[in-house]
Protein backbone atom coordinates (compact mmCIF):
# COMPACT_ATOMS: atom_id res chain seq x y z
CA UNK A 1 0.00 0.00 0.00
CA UNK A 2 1.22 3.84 -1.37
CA UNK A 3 0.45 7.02 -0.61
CA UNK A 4 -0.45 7.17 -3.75
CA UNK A 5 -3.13 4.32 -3.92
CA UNK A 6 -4.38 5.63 -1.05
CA UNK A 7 -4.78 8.84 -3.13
CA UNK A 8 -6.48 7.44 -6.33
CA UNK A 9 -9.18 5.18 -4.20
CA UNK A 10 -10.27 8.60 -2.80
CA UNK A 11 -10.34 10.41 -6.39
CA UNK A 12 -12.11 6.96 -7.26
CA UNK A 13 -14.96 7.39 -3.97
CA UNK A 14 -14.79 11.02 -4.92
CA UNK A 15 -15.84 10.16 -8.37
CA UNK A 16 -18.86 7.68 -7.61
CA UNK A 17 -19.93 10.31 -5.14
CA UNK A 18 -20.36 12.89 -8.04
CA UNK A 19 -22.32 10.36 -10.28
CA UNK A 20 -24.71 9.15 -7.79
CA UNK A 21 -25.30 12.84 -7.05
CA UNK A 22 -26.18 13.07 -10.89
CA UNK A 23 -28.04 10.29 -10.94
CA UNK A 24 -30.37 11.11 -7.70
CA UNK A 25 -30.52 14.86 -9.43
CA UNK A 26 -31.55 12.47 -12.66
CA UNK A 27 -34.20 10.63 -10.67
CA UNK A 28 -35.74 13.67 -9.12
CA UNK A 29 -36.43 15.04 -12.55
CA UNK A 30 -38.66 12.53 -13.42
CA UNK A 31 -40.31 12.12 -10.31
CA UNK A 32 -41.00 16.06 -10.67
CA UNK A 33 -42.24 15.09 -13.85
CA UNK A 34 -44.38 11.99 -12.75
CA UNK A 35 -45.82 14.24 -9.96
CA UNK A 36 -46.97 17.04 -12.59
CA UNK A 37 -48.38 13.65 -15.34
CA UNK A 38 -50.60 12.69 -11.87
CA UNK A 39 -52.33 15.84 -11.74
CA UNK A 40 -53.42 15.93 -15.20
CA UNK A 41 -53.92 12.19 -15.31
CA UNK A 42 -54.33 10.53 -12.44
CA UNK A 43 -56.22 7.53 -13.83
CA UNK A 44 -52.78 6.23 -15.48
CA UNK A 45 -51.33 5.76 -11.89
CA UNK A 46 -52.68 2.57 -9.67
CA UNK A 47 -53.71 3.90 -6.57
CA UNK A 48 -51.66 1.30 -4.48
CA UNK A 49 -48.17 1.81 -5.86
CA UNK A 50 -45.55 -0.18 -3.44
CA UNK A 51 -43.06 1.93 -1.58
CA UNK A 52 -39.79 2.16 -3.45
CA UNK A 53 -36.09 2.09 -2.14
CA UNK A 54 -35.47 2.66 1.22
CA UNK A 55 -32.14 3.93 2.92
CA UNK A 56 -29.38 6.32 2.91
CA UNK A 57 -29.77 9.13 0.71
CA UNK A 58 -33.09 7.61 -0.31
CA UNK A 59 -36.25 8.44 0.36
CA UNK A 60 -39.26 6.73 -0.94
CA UNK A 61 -42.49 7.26 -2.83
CA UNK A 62 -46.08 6.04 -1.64
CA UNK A 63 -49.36 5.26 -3.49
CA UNK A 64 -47.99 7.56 -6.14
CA UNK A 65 -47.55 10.52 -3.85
CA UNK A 66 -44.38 11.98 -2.76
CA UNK A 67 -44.13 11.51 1.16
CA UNK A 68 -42.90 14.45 3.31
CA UNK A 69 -39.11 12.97 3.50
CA UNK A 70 -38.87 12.62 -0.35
CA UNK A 71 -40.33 16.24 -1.06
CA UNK A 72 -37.28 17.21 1.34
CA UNK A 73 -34.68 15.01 0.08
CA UNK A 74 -35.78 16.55 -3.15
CA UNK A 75 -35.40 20.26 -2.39
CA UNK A 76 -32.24 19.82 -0.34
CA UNK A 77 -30.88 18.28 -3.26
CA UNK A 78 -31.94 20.88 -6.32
CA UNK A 79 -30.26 23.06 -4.11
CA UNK A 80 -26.91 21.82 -5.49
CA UNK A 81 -25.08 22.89 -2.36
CA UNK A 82 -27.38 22.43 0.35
CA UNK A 83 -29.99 25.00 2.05
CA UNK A 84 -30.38 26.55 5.47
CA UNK A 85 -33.45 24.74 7.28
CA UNK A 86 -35.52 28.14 7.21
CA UNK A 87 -34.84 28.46 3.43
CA UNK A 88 -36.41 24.84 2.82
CA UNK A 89 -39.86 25.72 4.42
CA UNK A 90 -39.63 28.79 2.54
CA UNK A 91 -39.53 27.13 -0.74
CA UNK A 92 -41.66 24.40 0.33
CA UNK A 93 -44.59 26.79 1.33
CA UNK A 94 -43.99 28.74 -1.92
CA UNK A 95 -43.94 25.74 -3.80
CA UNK A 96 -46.33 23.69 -5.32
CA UNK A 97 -46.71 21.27 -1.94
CA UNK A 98 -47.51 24.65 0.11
CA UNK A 99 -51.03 23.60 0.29
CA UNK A 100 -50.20 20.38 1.79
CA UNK A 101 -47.76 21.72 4.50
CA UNK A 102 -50.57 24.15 5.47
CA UNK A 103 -52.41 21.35 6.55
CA UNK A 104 -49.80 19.07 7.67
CA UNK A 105 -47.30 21.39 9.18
CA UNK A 106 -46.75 18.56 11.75
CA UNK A 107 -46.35 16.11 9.43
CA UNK A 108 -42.82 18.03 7.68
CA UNK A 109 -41.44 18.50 11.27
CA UNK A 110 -41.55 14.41 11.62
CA UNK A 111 -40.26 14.39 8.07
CA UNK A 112 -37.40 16.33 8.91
CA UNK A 113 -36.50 14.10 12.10
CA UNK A 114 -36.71 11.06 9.92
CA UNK A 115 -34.69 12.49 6.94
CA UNK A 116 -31.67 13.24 9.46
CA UNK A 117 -32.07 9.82 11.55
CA UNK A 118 -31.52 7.82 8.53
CA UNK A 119 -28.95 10.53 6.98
CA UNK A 120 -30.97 11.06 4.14
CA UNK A 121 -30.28 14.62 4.65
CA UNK A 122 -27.33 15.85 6.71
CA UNK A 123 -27.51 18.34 9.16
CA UNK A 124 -24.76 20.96 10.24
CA UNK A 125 -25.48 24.19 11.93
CA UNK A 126 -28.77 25.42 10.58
CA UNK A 127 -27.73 23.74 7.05
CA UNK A 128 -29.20 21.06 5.34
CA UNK A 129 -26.82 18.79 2.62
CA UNK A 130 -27.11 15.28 0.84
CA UNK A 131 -24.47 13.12 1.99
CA UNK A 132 -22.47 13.92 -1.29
CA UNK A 133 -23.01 17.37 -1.20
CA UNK A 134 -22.00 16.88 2.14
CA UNK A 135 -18.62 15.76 1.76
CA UNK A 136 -17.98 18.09 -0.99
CA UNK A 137 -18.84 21.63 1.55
CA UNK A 138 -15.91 19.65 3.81
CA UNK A 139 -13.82 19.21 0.74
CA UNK A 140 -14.26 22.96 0.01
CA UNK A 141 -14.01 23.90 3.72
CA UNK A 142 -10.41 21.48 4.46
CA UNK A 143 -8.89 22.92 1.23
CA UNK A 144 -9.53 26.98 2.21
CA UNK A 145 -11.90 27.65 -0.64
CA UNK A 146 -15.45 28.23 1.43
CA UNK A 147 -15.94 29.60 5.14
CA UNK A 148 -17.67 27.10 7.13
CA UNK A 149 -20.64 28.84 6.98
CA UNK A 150 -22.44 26.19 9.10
CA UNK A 151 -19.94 26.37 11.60
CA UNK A 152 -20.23 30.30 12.23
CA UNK A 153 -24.07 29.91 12.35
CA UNK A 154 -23.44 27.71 15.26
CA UNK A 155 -20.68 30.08 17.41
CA UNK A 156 -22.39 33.22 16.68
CA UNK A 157 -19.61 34.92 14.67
CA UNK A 158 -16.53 33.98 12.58
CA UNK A 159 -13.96 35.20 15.39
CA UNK A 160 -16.58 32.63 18.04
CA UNK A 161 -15.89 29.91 15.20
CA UNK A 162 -12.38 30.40 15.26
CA UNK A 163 -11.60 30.28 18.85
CA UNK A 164 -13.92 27.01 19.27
CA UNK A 165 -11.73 25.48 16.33
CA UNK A 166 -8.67 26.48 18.15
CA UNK A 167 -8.84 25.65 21.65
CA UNK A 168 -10.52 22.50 20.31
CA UNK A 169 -7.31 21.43 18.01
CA UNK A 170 -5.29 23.03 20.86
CA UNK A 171 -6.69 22.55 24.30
CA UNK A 172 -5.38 24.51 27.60
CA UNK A 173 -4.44 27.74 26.16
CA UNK A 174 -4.55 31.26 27.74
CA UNK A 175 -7.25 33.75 26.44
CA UNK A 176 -4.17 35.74 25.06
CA UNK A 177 -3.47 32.75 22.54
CA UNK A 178 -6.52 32.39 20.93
CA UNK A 179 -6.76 36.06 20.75
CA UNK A 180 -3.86 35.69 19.28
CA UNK A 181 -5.00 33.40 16.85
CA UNK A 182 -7.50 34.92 15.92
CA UNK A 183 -6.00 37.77 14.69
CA UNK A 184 -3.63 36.08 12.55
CA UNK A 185 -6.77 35.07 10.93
CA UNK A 186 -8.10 38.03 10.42
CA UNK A 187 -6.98 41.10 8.40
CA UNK A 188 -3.08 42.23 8.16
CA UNK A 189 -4.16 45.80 8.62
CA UNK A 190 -4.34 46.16 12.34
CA UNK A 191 -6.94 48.69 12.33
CA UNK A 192 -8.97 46.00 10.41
CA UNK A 193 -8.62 43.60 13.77
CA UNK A 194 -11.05 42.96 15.98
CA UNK A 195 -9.74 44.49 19.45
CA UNK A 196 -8.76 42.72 22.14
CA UNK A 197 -11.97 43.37 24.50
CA UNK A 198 -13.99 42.23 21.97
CA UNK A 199 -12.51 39.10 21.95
CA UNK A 200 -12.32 38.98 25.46
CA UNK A 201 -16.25 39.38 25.14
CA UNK A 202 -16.56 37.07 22.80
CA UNK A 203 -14.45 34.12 24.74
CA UNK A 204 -16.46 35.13 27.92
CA UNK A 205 -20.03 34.14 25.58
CA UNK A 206 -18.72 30.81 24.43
CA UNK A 207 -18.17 30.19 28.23
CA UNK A 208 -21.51 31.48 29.29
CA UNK A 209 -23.55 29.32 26.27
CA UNK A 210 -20.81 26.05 27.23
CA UNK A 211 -19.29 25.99 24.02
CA UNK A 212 -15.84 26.56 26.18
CA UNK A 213 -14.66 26.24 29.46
CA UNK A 214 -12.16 27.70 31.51
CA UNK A 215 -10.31 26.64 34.38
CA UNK A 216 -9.09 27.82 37.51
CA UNK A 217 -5.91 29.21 36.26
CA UNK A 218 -7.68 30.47 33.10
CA UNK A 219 -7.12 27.88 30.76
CA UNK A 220 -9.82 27.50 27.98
CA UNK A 221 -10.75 24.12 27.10
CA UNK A 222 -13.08 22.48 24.68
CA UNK A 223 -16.51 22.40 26.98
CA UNK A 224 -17.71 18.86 28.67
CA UNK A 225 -20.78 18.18 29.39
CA UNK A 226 -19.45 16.25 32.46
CA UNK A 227 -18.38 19.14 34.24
CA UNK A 228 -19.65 20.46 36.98
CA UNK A 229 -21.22 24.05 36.43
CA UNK A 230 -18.87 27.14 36.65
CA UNK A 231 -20.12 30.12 39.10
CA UNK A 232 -17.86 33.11 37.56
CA UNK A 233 -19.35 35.46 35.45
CA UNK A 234 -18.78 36.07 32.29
CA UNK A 235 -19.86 39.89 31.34
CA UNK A 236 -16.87 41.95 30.00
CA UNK A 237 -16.87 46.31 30.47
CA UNK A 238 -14.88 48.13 27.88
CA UNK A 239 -12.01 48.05 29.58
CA UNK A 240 -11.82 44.39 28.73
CA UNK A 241 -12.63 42.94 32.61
CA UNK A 242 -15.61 41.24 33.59
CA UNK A 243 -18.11 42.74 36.49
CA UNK A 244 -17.54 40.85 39.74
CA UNK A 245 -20.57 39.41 41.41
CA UNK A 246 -21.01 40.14 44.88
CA UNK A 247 -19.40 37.90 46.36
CA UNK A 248 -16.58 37.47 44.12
CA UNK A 249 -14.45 40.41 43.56
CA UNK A 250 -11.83 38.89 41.17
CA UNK A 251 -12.80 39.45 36.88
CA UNK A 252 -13.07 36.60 34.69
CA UNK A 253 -10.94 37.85 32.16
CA UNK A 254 -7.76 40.63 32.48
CA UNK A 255 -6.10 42.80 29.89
CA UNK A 256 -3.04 41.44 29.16
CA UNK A 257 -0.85 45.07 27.76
């Protein structure tokens, strides 16, 4: 076994993951166009048609209707790239199921449970992907070319997103490192930077909403679910130190100059 081998079975899964993209995209068409032949001639279709495929990436079809998970499969994949969740009930509701949501709002919610339990559809931050279109955002998001978009949804902002990734890949680090870090991602023009209390108010969120934690000797680590509640608050002023509560005197966070 080669580097090399190792590279080509990837172009090879790569490959087969862009065809049976095409050929779901393929198979959508038609049942777009079987779905538009039913309303203008619905005697031509048997009124107990069996269920068809089941699976990942797969949704199925019943008595000649589209169910709720395929009409979703569907529009997640026209999208090409994937679609936030808010976007889909948009389109679905303009769209030519919007009746049918209307009355069975409840039904699309369980759809969308369903869809994501069986990874039909792939959820990350409020975005929605087919498993290929998936692995091609990560592609695009390993090799530099796309912001994780997802990602940032989840942390609040891009400089949030960046400090989670960080302390995450790099665990135990003072607030002045990811700071630190996260300038070096941002603009070379200094001016351009976020300043340094803002990212001290920024670090002190993502350990209010436990997406970090910090230790004792102010330490940030990825946050565990497993640990025990932290009493310090987490408010910065604009001097860049956090206001005490009343029994604690001592800020969460300190202006390193």
């Amino acid at each position: 076994m080669s580097a090399s081998e190792i590279s080509h079975w990837r172009e090879e899964c790569a490959e087969i993951d862009r065809k049976i993209e095409q050929l779901r995209k393929k198979k959508g068409d038609i049942e777009e166009r079987l779905s538009a032949a039913q309303l203008l001639a619905p005697s031509l279709f048997v009124a107990s048609e069996p269920e068809k495929g089941k699976g990942r990436g797969q949704a199925k079809m019943r008595k000649g209707l589209m169910t709720w998970p395929h009409i979703i499969e569907e529009a997640v994949r026209n999208s090409e790239t994937g679609l936030r969740q808010r976007d889909l009930l948009e389109s679905i509701r303009s769209g030519r199921h919007g009746k049918r949501l209307t009355e069975s709002e409840s039904a699309y919610y369980n759809a969308i449970q369903k869809v994501l339990k069986r990874k039909i559809v792939i959820k990350r931050g409020e975005w929605l992907f087919t498993p290929a279109q998936h692995d091609e955002y990560l592609r695009k998001v390993d090799a530099g070319e796309v912001k994780d978009v997802a990602e940032v949804e989840e942390y609040g902002s891009p400089s949030a997103a960046e400090a989670v990734r960080f302390v995450t890949a790099s665990p135990g680090r003072k607030s002045i490192d990811v700071i630190k870090h996260i300038w070096a991602t941002q603009d070379a023009d200094k001016k351009q930077r976020q300043s340094k209390t803002s990212l001290y108010n920024v670090l002190a969120r993502l350990v209010e909403q436990q997406k970090l934690s910090k230790d004792d000797e102010g330490l940030f680590y990825p946050f565990n679910e497993n640990e025990a509640p932290s009493d310090e608050p987490t408010g910065a002023s604009e001097t860049g130190e956090v206001a005490a509560s009343s029994s604690d005197t001592s800020p969460l966070f300190r202006v390193v100059k």
